[in-house]
C-alpha atoms as a PDB file:
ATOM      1  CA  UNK A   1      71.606  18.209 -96.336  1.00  0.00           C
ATOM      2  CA  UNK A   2      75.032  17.834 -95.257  1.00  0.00           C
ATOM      3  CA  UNK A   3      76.554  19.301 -97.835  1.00  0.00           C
ATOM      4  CA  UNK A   4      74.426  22.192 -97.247  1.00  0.00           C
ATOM      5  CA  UNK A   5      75.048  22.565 -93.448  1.00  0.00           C
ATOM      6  CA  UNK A   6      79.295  22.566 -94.309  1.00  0.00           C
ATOM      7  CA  UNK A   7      78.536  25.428 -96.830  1.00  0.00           C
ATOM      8  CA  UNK A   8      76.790  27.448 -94.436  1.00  0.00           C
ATOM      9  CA  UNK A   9      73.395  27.175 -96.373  1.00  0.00           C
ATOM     10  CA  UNK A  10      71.789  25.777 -92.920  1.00  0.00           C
ATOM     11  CA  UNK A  11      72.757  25.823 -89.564  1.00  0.00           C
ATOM     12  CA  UNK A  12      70.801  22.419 -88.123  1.00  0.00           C
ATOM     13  CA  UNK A  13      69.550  19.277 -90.121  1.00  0.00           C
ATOM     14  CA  UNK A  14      66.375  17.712 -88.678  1.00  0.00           C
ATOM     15  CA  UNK A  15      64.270  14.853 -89.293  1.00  0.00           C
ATOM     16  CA  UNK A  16      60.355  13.896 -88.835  1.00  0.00           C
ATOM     17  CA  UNK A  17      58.976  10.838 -87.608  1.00  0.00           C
ATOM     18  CA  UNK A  18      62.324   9.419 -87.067  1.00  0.00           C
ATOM     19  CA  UNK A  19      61.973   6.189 -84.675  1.00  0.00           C
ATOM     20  CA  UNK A  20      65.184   4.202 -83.614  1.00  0.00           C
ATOM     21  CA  UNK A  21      65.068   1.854 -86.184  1.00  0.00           C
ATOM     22  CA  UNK A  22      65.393   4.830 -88.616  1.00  0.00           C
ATOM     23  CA  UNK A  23      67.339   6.913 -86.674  1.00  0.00           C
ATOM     24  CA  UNK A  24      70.429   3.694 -85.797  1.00  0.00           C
ATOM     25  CA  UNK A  25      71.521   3.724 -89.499  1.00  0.00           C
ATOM     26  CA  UNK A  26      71.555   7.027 -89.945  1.00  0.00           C
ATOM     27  CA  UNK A  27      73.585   7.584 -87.244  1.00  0.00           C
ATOM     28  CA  UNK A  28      76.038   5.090 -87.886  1.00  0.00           C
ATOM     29  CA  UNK A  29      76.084   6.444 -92.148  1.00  0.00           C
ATOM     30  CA  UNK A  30      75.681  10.821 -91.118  1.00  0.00           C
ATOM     31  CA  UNK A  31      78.579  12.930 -90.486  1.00  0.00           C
ATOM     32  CA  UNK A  32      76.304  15.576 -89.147  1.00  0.00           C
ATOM     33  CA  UNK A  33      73.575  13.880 -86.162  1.00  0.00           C
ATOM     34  CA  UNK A  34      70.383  15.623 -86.652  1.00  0.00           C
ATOM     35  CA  UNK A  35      70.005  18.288 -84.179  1.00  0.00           C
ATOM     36  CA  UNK A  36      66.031  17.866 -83.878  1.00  0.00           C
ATOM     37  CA  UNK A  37      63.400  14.896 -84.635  1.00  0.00           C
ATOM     38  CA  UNK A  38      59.602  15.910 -85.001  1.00  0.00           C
ATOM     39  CA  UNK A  39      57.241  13.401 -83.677  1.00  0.00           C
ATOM     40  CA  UNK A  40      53.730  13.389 -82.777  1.00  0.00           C
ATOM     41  CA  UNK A  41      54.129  13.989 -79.246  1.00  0.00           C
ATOM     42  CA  UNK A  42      50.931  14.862 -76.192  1.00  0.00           C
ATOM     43  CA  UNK A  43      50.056  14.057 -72.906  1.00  0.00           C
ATOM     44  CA  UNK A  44      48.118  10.644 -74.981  1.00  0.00           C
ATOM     45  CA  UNK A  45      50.864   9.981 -76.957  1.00  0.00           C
ATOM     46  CA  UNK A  46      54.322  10.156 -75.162  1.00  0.00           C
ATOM     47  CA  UNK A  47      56.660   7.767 -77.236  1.00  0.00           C
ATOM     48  CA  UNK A  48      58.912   6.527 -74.129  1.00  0.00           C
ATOM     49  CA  UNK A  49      61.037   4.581 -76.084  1.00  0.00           C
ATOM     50  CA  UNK A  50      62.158   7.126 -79.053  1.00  0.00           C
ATOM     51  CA  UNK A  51      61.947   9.989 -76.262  1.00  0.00           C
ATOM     52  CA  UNK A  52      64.332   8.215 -74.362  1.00  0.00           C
ATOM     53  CA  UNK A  53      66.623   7.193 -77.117  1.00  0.00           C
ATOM     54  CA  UNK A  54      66.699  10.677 -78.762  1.00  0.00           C
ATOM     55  CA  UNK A  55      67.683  12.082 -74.857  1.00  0.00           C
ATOM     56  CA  UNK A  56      70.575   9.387 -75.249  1.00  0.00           C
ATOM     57  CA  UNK A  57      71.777  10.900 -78.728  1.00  0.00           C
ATOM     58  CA  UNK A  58      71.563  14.497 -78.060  1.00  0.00           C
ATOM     59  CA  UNK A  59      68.334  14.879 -80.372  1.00  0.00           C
ATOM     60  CA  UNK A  60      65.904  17.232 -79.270  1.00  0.00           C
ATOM     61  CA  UNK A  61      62.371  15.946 -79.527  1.00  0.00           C
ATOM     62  CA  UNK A  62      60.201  18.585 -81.388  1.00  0.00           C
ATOM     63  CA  UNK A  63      56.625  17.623 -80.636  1.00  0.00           C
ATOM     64  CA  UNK A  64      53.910  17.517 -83.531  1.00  0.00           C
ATOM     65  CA  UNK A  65      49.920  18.304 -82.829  1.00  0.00           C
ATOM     66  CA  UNK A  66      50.771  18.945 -78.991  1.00  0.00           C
ATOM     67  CA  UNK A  67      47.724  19.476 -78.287  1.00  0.00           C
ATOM     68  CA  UNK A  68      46.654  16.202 -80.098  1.00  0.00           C
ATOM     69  CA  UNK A  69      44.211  17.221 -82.882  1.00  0.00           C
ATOM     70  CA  UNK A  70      42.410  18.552 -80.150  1.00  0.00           C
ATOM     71  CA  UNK A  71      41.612  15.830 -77.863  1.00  0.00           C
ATOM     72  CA  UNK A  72      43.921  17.343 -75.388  1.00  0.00           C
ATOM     73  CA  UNK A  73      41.349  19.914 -75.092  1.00  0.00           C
ATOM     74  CA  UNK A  74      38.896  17.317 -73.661  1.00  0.00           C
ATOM     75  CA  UNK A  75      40.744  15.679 -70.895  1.00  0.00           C
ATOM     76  CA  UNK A  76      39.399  16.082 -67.695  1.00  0.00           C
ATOM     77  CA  UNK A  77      42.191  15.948 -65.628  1.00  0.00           C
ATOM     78  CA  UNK A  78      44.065  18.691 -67.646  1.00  0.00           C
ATOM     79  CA  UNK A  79      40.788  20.444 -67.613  1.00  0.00           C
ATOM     80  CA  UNK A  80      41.291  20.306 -63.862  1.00  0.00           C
ATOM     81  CA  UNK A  81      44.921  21.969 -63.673  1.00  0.00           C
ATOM     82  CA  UNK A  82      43.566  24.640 -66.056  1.00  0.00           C
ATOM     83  CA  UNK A  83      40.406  25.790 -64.502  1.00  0.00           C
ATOM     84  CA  UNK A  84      43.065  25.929 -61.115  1.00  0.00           C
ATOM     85  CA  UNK A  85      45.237  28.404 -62.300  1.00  0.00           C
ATOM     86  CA  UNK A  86      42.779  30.167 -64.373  1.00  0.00           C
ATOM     87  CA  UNK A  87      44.124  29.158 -67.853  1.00  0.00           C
ATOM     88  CA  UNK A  88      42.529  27.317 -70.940  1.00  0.00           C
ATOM     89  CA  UNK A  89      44.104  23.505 -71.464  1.00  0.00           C
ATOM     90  CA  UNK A  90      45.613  24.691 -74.472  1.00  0.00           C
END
C-alpha cells in the first residue's frame, strides 16, 4: 500500500477493524499512518477506547453499520429527538 501511495496510485491508506493492539505495531513498522480506520461504530456501540486512541494518532474513525443493522431504528430515546424535529431516526 505504501508503495502505492509514494507512486501516486492512492492518495490515503486505510484500515478496518483496526483496534490498538493492531494499530501499535503498525505504527511503530508504517512509514505512511493510515489516514482512516473503519469500525463498527453507533449510538450502542461507541468503542471509547480505540475512538480515543485513533483521536490521539490523527486517525479518523470511519463508522461501519451506523445505524447498527437497524436497531438504531428502534431506540426510543432517538425515536424521541426524531419525532421533535420532524425527521426519521435514520
Amino acid at each position: 500500500m505504501e508503495e502505492l501511495h509514494n507512486n501516486g496510485k492512492i492518495r490515503a491508506i486505510g484500515v478496518s477493524n483496526f483496534l490498538k493492539h493492531h494499530l501499535e505495531p503498525l505504527l511503530e513498522s508504517a512509514n505512511i499512518k493510515p489516514s482512516v480506520n473503519q469500525i463498527e461504530y453507533h449510538p450502542g456501540y461507541k468503542q471509547k477506547e480505540i475512538m480515543e486512541y485513533c483521536k490521539d494518532h490523527n486517525i479518523l474513525i470511519e463508522g461501519w453499520s451506523p445505524l447498527g443493522r437497524g436497531k438504531v431504528l428502534q431506540n426510543e430515546h432517538l425515536k424521541s429527538i426524531a419525532k421533535k424535529h420532524q425527521k426519521t431516526v435514520a
